[in-house]
N, C-alpha and C. Protein backbone atom coordinates (compact mmCIF):
# COMPACT_ATOMS: atom_id res chain seq x y z
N UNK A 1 -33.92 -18.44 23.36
CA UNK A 1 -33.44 -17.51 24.37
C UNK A 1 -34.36 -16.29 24.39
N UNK A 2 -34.90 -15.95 25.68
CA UNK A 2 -35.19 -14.71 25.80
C UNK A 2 -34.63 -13.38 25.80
N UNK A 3 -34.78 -12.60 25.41
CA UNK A 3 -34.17 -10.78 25.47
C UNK A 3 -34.78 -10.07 26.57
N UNK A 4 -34.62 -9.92 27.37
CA UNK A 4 -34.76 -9.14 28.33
C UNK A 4 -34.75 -7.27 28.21
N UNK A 5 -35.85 -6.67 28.35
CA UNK A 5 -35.72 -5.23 27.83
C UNK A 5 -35.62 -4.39 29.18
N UNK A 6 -34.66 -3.56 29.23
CA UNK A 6 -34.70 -2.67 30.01
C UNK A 6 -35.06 -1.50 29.92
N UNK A 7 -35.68 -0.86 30.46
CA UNK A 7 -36.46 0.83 31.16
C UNK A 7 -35.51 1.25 32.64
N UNK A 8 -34.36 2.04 31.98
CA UNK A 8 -34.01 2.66 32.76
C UNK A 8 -35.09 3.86 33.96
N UNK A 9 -35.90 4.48 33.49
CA UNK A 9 -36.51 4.69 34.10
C UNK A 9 -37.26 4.40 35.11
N UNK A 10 -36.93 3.15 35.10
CA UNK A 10 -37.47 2.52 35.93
C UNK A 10 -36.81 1.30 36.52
N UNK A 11 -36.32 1.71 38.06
CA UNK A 11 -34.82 0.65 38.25
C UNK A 11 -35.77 -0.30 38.97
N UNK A 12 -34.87 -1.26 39.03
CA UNK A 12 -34.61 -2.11 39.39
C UNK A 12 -34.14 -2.96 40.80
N UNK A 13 -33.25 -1.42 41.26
CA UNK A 13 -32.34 -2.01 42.45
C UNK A 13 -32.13 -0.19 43.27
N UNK A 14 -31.83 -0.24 44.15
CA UNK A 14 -30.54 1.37 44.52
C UNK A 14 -29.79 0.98 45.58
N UNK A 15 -28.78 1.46 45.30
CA UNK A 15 -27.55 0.74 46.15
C UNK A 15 -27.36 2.08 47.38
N UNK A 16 -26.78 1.71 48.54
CA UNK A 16 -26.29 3.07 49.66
C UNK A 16 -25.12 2.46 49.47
N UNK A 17 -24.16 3.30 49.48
CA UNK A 17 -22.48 3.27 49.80
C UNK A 17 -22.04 4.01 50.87
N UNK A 18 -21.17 3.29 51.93
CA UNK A 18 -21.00 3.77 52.73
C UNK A 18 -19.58 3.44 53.15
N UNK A 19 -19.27 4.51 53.00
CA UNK A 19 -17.84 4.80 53.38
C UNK A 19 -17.13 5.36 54.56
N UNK A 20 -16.38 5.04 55.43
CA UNK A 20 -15.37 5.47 56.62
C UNK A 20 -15.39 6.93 56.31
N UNK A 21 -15.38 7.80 56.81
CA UNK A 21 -14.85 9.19 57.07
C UNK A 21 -13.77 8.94 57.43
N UNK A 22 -12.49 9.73 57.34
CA UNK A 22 -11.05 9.48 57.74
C UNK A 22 -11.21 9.04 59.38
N UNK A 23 -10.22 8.38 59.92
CA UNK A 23 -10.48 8.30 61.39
C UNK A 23 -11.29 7.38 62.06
N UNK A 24 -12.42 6.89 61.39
CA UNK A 24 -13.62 6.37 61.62
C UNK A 24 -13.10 4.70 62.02
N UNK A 25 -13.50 4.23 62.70
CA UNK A 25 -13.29 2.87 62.74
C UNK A 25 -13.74 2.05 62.17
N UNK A 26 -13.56 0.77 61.54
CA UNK A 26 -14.04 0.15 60.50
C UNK A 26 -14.85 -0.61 60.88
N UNK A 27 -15.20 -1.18 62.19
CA UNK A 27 -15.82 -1.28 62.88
C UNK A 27 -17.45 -0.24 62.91
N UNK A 28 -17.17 0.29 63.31
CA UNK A 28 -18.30 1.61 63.29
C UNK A 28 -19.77 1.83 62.13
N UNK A 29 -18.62 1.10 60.36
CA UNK A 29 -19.17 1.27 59.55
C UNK A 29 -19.67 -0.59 59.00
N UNK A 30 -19.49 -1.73 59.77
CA UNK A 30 -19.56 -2.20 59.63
C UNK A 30 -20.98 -2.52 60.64
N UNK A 31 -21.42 -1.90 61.45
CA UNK A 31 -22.22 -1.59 62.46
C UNK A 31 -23.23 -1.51 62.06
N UNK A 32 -23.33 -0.14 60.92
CA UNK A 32 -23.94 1.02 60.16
C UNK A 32 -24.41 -0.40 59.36
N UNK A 33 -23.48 -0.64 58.50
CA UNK A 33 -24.36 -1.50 57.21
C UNK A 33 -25.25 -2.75 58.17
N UNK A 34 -25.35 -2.87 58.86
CA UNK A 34 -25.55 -3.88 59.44
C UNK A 34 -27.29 -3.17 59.98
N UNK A 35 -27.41 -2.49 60.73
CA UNK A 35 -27.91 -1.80 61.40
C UNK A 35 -29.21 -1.41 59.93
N UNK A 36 -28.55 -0.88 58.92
CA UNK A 36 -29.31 -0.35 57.76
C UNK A 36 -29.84 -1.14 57.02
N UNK A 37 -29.32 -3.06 57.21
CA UNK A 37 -29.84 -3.71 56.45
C UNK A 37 -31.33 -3.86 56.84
N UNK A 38 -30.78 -4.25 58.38
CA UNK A 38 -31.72 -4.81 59.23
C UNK A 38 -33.24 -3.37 59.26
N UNK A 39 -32.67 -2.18 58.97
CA UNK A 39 -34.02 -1.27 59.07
C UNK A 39 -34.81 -1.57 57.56
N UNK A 40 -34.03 -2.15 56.60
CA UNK A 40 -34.48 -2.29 55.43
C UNK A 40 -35.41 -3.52 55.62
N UNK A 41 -35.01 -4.57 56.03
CA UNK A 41 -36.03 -5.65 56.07
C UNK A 41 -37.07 -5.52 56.83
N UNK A 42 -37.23 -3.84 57.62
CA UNK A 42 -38.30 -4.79 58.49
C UNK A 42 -39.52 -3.70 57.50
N UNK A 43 -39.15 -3.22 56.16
CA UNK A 43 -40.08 -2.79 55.03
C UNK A 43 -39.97 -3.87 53.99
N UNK A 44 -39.73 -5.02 53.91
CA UNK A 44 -40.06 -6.14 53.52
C UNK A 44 -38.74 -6.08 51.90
N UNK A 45 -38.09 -5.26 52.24
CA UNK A 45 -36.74 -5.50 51.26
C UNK A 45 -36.00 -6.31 51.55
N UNK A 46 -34.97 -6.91 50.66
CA UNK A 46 -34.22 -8.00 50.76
C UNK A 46 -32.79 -7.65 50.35
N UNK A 47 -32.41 -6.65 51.32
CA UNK A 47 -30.69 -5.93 50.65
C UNK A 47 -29.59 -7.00 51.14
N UNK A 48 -28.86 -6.85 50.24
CA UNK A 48 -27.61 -7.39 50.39
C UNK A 48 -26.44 -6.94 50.56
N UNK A 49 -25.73 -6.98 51.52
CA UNK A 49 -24.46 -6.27 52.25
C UNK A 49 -22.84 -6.41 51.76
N UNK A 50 -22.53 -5.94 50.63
CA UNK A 50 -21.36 -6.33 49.87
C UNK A 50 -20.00 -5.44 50.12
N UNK A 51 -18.98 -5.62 50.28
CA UNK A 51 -17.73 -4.69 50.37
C UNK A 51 -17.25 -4.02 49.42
N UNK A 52 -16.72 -2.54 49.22
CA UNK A 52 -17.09 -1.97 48.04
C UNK A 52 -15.42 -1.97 48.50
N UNK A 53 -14.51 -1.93 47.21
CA UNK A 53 -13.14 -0.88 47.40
C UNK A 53 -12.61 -1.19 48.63
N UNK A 54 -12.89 -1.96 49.64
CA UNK A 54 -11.76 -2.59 50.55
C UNK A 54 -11.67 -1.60 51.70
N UNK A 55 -12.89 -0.92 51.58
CA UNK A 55 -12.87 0.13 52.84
C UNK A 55 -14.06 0.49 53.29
N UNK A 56 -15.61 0.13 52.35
CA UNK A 56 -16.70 0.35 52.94
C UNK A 56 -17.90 -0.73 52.03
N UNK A 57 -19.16 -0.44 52.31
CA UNK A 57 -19.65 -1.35 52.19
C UNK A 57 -21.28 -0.68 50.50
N UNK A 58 -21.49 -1.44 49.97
CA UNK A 58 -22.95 -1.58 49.25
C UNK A 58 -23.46 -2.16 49.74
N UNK A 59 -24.79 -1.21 50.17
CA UNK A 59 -26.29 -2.21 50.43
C UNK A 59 -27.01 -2.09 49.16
N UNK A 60 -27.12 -3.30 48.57
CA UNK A 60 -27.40 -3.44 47.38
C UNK A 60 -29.47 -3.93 47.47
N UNK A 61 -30.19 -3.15 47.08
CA UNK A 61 -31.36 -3.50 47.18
C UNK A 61 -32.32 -3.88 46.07
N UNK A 62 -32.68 -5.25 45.99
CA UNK A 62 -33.47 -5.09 44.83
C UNK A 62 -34.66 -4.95 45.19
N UNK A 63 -35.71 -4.04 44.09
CA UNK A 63 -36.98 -3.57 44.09
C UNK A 63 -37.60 -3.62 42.84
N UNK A 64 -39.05 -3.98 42.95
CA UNK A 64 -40.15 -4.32 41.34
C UNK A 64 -39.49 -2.80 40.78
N UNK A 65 -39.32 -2.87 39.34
CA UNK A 65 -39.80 -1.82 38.47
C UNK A 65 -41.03 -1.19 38.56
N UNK A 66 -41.76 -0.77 39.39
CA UNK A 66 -42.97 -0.85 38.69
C UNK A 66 -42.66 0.98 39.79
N UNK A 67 -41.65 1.02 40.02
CA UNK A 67 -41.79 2.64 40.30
C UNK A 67 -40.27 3.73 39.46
N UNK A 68 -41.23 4.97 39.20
CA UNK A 68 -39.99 6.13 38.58
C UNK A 68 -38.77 6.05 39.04
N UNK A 69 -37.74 6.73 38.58
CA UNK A 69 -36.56 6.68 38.92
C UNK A 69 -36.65 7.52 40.31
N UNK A 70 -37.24 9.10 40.01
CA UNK A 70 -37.19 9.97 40.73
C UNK A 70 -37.81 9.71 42.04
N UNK A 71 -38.91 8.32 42.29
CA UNK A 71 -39.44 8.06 43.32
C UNK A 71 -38.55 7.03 44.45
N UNK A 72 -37.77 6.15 43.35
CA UNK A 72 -37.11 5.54 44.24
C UNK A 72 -35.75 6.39 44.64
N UNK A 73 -35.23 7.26 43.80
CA UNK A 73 -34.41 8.51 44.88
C UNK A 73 -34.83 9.41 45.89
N UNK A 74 -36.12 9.76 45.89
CA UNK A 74 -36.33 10.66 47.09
C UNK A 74 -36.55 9.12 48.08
N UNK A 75 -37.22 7.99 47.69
CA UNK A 75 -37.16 7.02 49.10
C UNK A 75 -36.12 6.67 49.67
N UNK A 76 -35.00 6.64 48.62
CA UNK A 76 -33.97 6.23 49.43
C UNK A 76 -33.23 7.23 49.87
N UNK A 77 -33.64 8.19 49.34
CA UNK A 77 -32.86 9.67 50.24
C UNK A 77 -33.59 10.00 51.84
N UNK A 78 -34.75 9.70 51.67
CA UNK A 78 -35.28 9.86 53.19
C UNK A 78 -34.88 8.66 54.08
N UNK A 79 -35.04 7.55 53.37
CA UNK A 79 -33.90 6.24 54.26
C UNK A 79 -32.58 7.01 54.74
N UNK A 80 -31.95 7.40 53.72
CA UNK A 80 -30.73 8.01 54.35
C UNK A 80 -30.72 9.23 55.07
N UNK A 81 -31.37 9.89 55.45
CA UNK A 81 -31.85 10.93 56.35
C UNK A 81 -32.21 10.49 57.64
N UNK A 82 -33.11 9.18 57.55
CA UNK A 82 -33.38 8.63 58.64
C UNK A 82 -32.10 7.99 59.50
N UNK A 83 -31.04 7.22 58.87
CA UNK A 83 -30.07 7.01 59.00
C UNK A 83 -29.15 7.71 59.44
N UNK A 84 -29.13 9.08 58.85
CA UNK A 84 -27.65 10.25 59.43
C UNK A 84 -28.74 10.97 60.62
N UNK A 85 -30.01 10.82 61.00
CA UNK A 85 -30.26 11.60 62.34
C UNK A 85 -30.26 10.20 63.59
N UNK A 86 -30.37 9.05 63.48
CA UNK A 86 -30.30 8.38 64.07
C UNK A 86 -29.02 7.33 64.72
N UNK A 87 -27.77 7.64 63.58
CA UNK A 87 -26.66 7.13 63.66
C UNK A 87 -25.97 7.98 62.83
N UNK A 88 -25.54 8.87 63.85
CA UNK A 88 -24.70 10.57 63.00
C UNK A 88 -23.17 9.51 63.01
N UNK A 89 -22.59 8.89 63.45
CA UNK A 89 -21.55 8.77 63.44
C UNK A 89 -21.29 8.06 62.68
C-alpha cells in the first residue's frame, strides 16, 4: 500500500458555496451553480455541482497542487467577483 502525503499548502481542490439569500428562489440558485460551472469549464476545470445542507449548492473543483494556498484564494476570489458583477442576483 501506498501513503499518500499531504501539503496543505498546497490544495488540491476549492469549493464555492452558494447559498439562497432569504426570499431567493431556489431556482435562481440553481441557475447560478449551473451558469458557474459552465464559466469554470470553459478554463479547462472539471467542477462538480453537489447539494450542500438541502438549500444550496458546492462547486467542488479539483486542481494540480502545484500552486500556494494564497494563489488559489485570490483566483477563486476574482472568479467570484466575476460572478457577483455579472449575476448580482
Amino acid at each position: 500500500m501506498q501513503i499518500t502525503h499531504f501539503n496543505l499548502d498546497y490544495p488540491d481542490h476549492f469549493i464555492f458555496d452558494l447559498d439562497p439569500s432569504p426570499g431567493t428562489p431556489f431556482e435562481n440558485v440553481v441557475e447560478l451553480a449551473l451558469v458557474l460551472r459552465e464559466h469554470l469549464v470553459q478554463y479547462n476545470y472539471h467542477p462538480f455541482v453537489k447539494t450542500s445542507g438541502g438549500k444550496g449548492f458546492h462547486i467542488f473543483v479539483p486542481i494540480e497542487t502545484k500552486w500556494d494556498h494564497n494563489t488559489v484564494f485570490e483566483a477563486a476570489q476574482e472568479v467570484a467577483k466575476y460572478m457577483v458583477s455579472h449575476y448580482p442576483n
